[in-house]
Protein backbone atom coordinates (compact mmCIF):
# COMPACT_ATOMS: atom_id res chain seq x y z
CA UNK A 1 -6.04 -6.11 8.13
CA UNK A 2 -9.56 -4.80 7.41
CA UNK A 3 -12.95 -5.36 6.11
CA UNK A 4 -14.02 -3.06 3.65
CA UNK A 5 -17.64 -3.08 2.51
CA UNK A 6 -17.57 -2.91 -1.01
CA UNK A 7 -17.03 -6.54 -3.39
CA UNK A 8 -13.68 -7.83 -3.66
CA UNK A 9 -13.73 -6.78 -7.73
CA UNK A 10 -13.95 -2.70 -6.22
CA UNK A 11 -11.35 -3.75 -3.61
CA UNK A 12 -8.69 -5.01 -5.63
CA UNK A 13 -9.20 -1.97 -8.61
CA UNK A 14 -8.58 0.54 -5.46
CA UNK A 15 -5.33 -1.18 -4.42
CA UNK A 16 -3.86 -2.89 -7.81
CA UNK A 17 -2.54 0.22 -9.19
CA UNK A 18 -0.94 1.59 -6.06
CA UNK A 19 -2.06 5.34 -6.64
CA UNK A 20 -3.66 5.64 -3.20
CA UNK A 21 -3.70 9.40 -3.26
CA UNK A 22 -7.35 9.27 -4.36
CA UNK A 23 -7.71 7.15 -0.80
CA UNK A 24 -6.24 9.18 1.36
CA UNK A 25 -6.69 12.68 0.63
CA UNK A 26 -4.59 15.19 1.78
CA UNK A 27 -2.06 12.54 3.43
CA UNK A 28 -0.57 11.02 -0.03
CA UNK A 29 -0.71 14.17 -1.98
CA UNK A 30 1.46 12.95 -5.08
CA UNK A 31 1.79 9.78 -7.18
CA UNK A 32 4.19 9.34 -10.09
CA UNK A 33 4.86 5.91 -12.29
CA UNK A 34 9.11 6.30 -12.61
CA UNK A 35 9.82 2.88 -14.62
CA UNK A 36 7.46 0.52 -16.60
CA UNK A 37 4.15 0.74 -18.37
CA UNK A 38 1.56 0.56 -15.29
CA UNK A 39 2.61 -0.28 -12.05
CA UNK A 40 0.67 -3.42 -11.88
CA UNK A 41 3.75 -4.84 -13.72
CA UNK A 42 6.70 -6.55 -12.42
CA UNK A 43 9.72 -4.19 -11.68
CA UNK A 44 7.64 -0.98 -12.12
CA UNK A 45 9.24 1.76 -9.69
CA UNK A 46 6.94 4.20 -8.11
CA UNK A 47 6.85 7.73 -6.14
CA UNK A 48 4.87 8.91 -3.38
CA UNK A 49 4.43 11.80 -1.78
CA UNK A 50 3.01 12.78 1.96
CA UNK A 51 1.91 15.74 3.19
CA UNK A 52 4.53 16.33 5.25
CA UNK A 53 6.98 16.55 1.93
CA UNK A 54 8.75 13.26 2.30
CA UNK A 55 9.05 11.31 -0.57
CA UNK A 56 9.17 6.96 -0.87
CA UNK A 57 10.06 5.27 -3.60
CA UNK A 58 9.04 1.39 -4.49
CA UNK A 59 9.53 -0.93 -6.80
CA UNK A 60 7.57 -4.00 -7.31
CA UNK A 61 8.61 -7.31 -6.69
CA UNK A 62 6.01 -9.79 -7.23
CA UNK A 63 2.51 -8.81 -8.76
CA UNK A 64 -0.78 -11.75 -9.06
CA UNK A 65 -3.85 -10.72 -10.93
CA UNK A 66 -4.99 -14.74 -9.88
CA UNK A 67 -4.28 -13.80 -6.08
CA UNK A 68 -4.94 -10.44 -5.93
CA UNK A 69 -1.83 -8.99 -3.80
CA UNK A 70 1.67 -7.21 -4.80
CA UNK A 71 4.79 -7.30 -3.35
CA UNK A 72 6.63 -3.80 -2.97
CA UNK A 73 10.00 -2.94 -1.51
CA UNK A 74 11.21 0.26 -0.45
CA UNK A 75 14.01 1.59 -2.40
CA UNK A 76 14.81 5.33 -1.21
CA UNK A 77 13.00 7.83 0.93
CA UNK A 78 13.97 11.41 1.38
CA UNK A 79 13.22 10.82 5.10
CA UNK A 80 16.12 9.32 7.11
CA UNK A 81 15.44 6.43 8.14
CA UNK A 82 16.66 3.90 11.23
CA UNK A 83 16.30 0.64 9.25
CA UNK A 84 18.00 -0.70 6.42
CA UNK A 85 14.99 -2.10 4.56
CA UNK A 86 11.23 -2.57 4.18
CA UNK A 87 9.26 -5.01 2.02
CA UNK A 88 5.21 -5.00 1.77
CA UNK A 89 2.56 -6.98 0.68
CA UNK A 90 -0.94 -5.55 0.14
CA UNK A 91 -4.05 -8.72 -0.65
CA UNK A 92 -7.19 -8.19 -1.44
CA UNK A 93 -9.57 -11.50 -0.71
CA UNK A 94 -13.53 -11.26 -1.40
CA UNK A 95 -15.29 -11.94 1.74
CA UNK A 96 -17.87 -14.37 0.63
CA UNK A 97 -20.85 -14.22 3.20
CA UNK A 98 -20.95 -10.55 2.92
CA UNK A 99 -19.29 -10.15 -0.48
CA UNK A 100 -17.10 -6.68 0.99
CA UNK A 101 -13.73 -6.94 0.54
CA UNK A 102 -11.20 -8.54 3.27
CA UNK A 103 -7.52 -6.42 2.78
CA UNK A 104 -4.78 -7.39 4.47
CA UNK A 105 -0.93 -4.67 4.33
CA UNK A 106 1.97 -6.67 6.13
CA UNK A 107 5.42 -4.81 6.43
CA UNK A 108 7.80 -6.38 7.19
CA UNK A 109 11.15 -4.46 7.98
CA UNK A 110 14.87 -5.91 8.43
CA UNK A 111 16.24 -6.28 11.53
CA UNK A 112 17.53 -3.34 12.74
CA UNK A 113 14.28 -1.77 12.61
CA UNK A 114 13.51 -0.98 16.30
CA UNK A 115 9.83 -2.00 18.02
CA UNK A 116 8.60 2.28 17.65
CA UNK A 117 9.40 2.02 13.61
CA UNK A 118 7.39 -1.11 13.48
CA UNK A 119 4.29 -0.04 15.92
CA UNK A 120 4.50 3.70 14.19
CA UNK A 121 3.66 1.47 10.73
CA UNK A 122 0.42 -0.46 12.80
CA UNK A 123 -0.82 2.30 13.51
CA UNK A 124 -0.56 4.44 9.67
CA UNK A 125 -1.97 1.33 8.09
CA UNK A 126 -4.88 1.43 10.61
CA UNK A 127 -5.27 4.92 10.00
CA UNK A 128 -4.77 4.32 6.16
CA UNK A 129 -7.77 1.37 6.61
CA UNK A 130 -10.18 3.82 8.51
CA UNK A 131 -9.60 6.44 5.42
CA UNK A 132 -10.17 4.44 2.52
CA UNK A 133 -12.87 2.57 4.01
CA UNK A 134 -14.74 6.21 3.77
CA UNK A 135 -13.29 6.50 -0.08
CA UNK A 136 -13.69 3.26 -1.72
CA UNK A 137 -17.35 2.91 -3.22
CA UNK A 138 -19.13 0.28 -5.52
């Protein structure tokens, strides 16, 4: 989790549609919408693409304008990969004394992930935290 310093209005607009290639230039170089209207949207599937040319693709599960989080689960990746599946949840909550923007991204991953695929994720959503701190603006 992370506190970024912009209201929790300009936190949840960054996150809700899930394009983060705007927040992390040059590491998420490609987004594409595969299935539904917007993918703020229950059972919209969703492409991204990393630098390194591996591709992920998500579907939503569970979406809350009231709450401000979605649900997202892993469907294929043209990476292979040692686990068998990966669900996320990224929530936005405005932090009230300060009015920035309190963001928590859990992963969690089925049990055959081993302890390096689940530290190697700690560490990209740090990373991920420290860039779009430096992107997001009021």
């Amino acid at each position: 989790s992370a506190v970024l310093n912009v209201g929790g209005d300009v936190g949840w607009a960054a996150f809700r549609t899930m394009d983060f290639s705007h927040l992390r230039p040059g590491i998420w170089t490609h987004f594409e919408l595969l299935d539904g209207d917007s993918t703020h949207q229950w059972g919209a599937a969703f492409k991204r693409r990393e630098e390194d040319g591996i591709e992920w693709t998500f579907k939503e599960l569970e979406v809350s304008e009231l709450h401000r989080f979605i649900t997202y689960e892993l469907v294929t990746s043209s990476a292979d990969l040692s686990y068998t599946s990966q669900i996320n949840t990224l929530r936005v909550r405005r932090v009230t004394a300060s009015n920035g923007s309190f963001v928590e991204w859990i992963s969690d991953f089925s049990n055959d992930a081993k302890a390096d695929v689940i530290l190697d994720r700690k560490f990209k959503i740090q990373d991920a935290f420290s860039q779009m701190a430096d992107s997001i603006h009021a």
